[in-house]
PDB file of N, CA and C in Angstrom:
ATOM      1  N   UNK A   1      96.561  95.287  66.887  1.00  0.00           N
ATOM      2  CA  UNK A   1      96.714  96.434  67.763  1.00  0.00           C
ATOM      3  C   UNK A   1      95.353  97.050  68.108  1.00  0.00           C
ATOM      4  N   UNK A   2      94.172  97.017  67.415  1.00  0.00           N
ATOM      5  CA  UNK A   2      93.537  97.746  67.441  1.00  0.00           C
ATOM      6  C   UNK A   2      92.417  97.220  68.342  1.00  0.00           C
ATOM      7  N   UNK A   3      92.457  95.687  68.341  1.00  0.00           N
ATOM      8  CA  UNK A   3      91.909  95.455  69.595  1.00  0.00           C
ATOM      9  C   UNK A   3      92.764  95.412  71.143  1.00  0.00           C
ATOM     10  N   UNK A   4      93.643  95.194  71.110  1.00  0.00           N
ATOM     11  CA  UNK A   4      94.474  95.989  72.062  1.00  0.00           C
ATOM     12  C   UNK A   4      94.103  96.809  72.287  1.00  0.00           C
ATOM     13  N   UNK A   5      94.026  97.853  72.095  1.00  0.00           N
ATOM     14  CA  UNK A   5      92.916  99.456  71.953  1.00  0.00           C
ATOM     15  C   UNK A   5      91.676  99.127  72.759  1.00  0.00           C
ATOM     16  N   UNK A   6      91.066  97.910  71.727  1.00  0.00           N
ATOM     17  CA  UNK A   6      89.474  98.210  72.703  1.00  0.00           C
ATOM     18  C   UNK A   6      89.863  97.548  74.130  1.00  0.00           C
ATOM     19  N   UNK A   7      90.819  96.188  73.895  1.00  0.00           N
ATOM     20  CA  UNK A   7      90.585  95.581  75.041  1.00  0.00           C
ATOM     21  C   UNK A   7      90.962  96.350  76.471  1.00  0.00           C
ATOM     22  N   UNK A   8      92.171  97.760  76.351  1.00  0.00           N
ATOM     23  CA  UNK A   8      92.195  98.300  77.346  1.00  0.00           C
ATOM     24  C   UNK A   8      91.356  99.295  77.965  1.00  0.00           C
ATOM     25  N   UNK A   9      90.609  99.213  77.027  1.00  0.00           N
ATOM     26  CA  UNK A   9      89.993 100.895  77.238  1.00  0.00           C
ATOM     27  C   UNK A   9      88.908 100.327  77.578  1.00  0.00           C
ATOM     28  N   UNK A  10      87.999  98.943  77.442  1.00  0.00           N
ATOM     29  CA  UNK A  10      87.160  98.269  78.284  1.00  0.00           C
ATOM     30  C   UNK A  10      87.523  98.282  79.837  1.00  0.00           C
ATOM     31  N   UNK A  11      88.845  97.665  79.872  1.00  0.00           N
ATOM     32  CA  UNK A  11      89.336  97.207  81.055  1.00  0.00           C
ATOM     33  C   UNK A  11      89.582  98.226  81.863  1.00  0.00           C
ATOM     34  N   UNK A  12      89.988  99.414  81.454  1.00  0.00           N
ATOM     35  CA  UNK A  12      90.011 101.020  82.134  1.00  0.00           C
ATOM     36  C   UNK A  12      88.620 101.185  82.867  1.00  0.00           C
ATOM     37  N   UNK A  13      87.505 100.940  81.894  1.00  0.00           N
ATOM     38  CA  UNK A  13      86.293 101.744  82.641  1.00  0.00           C
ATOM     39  C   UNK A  13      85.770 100.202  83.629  1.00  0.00           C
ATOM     40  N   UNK A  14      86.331  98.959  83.349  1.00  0.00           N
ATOM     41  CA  UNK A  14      85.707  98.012  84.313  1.00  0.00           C
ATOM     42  C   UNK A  14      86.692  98.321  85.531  1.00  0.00           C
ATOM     43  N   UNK A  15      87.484  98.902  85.514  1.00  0.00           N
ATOM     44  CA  UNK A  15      88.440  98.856  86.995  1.00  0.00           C
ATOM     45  C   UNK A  15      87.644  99.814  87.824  1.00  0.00           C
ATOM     46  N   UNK A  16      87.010 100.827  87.368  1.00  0.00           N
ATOM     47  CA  UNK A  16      86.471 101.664  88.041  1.00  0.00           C
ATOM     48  C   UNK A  16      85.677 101.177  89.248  1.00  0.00           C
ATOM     49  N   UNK A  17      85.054 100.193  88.743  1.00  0.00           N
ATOM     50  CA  UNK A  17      83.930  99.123  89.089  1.00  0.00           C
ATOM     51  C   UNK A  17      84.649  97.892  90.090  1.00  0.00           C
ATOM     52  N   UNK A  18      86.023  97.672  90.296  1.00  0.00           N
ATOM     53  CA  UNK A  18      86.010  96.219  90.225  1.00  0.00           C
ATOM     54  C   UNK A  18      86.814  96.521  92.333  1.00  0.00           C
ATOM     55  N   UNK A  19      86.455  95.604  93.121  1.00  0.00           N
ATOM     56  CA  UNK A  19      87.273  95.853  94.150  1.00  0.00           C
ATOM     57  C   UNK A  19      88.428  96.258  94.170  1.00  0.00           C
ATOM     58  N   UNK A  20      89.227  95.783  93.465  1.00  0.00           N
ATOM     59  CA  UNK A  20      90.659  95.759  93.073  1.00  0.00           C
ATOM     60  C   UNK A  20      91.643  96.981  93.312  1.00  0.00           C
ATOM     61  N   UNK A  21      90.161  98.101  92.952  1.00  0.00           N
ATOM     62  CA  UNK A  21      90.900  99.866  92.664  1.00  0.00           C
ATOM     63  C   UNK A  21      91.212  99.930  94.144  1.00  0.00           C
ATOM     64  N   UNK A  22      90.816  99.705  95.127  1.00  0.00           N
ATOM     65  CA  UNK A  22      91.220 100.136  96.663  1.00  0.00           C
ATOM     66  C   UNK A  22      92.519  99.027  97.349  1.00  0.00           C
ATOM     67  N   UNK A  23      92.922  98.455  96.399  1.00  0.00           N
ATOM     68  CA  UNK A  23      94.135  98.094  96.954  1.00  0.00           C
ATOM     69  C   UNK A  23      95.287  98.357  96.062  1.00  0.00           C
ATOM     70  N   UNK A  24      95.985  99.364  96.475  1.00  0.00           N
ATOM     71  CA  UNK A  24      96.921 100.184  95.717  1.00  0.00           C
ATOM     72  C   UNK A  24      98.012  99.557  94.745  1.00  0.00           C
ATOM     73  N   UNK A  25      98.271  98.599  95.480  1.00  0.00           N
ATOM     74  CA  UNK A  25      99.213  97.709  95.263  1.00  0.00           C
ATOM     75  C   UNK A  25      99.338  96.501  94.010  1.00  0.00           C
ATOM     76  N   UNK A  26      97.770  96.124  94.758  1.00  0.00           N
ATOM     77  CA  UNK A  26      97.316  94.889  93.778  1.00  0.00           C
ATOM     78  C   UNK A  26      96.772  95.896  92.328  1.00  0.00           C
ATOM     79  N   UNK A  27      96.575  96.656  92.075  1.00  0.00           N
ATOM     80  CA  UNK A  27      96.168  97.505  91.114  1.00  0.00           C
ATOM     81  C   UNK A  27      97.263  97.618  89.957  1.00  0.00           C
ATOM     82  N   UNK A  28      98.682  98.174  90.666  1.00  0.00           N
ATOM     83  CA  UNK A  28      99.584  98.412  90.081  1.00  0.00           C
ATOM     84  C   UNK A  28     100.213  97.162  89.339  1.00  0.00           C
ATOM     85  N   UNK A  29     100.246  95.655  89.980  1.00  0.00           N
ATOM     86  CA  UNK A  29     100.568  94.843  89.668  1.00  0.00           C
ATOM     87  C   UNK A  29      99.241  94.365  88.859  1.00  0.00           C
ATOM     88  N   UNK A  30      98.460  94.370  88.846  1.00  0.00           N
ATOM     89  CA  UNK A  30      97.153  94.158  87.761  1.00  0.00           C
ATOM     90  C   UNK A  30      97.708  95.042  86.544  1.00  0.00           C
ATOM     91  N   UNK A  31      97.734  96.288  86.599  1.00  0.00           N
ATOM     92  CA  UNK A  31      97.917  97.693  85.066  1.00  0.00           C
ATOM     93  C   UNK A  31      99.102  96.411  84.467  1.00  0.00           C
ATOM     94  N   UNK A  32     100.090  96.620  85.313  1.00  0.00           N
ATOM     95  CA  UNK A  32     101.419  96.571  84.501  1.00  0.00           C
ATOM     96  C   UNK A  32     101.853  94.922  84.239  1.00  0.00           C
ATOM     97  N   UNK A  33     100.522  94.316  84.331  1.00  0.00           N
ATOM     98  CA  UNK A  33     100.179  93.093  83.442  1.00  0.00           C
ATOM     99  C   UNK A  33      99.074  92.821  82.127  1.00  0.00           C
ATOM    100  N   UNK A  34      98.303  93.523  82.530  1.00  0.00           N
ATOM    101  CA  UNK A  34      97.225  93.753  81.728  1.00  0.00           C
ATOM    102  C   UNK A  34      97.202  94.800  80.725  1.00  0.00           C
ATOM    103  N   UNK A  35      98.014  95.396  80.834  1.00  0.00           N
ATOM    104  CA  UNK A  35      97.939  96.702  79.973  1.00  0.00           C
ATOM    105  C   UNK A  35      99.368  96.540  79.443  1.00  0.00           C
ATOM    106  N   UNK A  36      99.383  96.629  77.951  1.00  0.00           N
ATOM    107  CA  UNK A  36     100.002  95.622  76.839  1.00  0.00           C
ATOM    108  C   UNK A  36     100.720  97.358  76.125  1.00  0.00           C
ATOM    109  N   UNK A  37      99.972  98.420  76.039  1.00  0.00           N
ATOM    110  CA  UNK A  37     100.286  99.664  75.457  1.00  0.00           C
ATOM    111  C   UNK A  37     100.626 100.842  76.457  1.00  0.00           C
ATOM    112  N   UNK A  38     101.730 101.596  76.018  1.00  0.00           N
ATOM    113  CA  UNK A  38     102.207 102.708  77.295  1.00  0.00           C
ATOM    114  C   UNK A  38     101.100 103.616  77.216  1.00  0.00           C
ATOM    115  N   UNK A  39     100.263 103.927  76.107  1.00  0.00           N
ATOM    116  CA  UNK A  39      99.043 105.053  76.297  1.00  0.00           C
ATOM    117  C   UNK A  39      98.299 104.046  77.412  1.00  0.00           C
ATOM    118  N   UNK A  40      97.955 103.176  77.164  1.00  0.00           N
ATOM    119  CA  UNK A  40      96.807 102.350  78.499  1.00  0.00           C
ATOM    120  C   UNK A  40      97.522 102.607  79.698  1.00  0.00           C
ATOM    121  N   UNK A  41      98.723 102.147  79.569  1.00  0.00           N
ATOM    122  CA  UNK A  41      99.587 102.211  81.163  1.00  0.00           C
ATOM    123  C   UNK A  41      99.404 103.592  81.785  1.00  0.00           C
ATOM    124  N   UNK A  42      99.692 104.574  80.439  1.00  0.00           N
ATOM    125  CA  UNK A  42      99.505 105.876  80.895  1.00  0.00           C
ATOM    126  C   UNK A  42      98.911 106.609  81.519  1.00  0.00           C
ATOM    127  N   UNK A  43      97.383 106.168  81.126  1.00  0.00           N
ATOM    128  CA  UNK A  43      95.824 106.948  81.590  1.00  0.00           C
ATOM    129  C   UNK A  43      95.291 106.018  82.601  1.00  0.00           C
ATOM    130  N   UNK A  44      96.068 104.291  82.911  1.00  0.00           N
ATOM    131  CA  UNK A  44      95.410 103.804  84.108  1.00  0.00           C
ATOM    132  C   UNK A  44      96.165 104.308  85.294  1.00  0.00           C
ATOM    133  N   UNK A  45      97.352 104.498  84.697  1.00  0.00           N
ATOM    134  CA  UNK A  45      97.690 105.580  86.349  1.00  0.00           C
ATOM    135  C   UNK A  45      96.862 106.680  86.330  1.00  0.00           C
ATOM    136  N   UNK A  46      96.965 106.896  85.451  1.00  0.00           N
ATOM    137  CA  UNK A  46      96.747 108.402  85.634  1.00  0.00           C
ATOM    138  C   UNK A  46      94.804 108.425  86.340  1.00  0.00           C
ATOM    139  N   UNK A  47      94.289 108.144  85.783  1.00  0.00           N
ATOM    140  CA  UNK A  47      93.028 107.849  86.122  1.00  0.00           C
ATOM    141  C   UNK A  47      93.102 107.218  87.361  1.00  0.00           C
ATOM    142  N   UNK A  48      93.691 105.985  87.700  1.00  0.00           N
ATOM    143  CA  UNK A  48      93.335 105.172  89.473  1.00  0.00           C
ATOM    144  C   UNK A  48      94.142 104.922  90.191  1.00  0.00           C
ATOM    145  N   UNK A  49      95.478 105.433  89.680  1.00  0.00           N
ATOM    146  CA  UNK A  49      96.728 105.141  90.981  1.00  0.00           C
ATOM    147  C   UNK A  49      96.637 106.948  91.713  1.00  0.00           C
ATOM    148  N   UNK A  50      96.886 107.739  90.232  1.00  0.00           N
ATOM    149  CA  UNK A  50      97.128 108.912  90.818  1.00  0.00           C
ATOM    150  C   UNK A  50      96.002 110.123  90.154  1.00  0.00           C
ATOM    151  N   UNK A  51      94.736 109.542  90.389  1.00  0.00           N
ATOM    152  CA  UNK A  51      93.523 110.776  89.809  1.00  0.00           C
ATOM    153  C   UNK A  51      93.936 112.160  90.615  1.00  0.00           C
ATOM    154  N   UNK A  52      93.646 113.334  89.733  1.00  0.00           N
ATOM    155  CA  UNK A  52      93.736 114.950  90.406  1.00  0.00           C
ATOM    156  C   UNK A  52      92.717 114.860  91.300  1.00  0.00           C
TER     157      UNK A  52
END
């Protein structure tokens, strides 16, 4: 689990970075493959589908 942990929370701050974030779509279907834990699922919406 606990690399689970790192591996999303890498992958959180590389999305920031990666083309991927500007296509809404392909993003969502990227998270909700890649992201293995509901806290990751949680904060990658929250952070790049739907930032304040």
């Amino acid at each position: 689990m606990d690399f689970q942990i790192q591996w999303e929370a890498d992958l959180l701050d590389n999305l920031k970075y990666m083309d991927i974030k500007n296509d809404k779509e392909k993003l969502v279907n990227y998270i909700n493959e890649n992201f293995k834990t509901a806290t990751g699922k949680e904060i990658a919406y929250r952070e790049l589908i739907n930032p304040l």
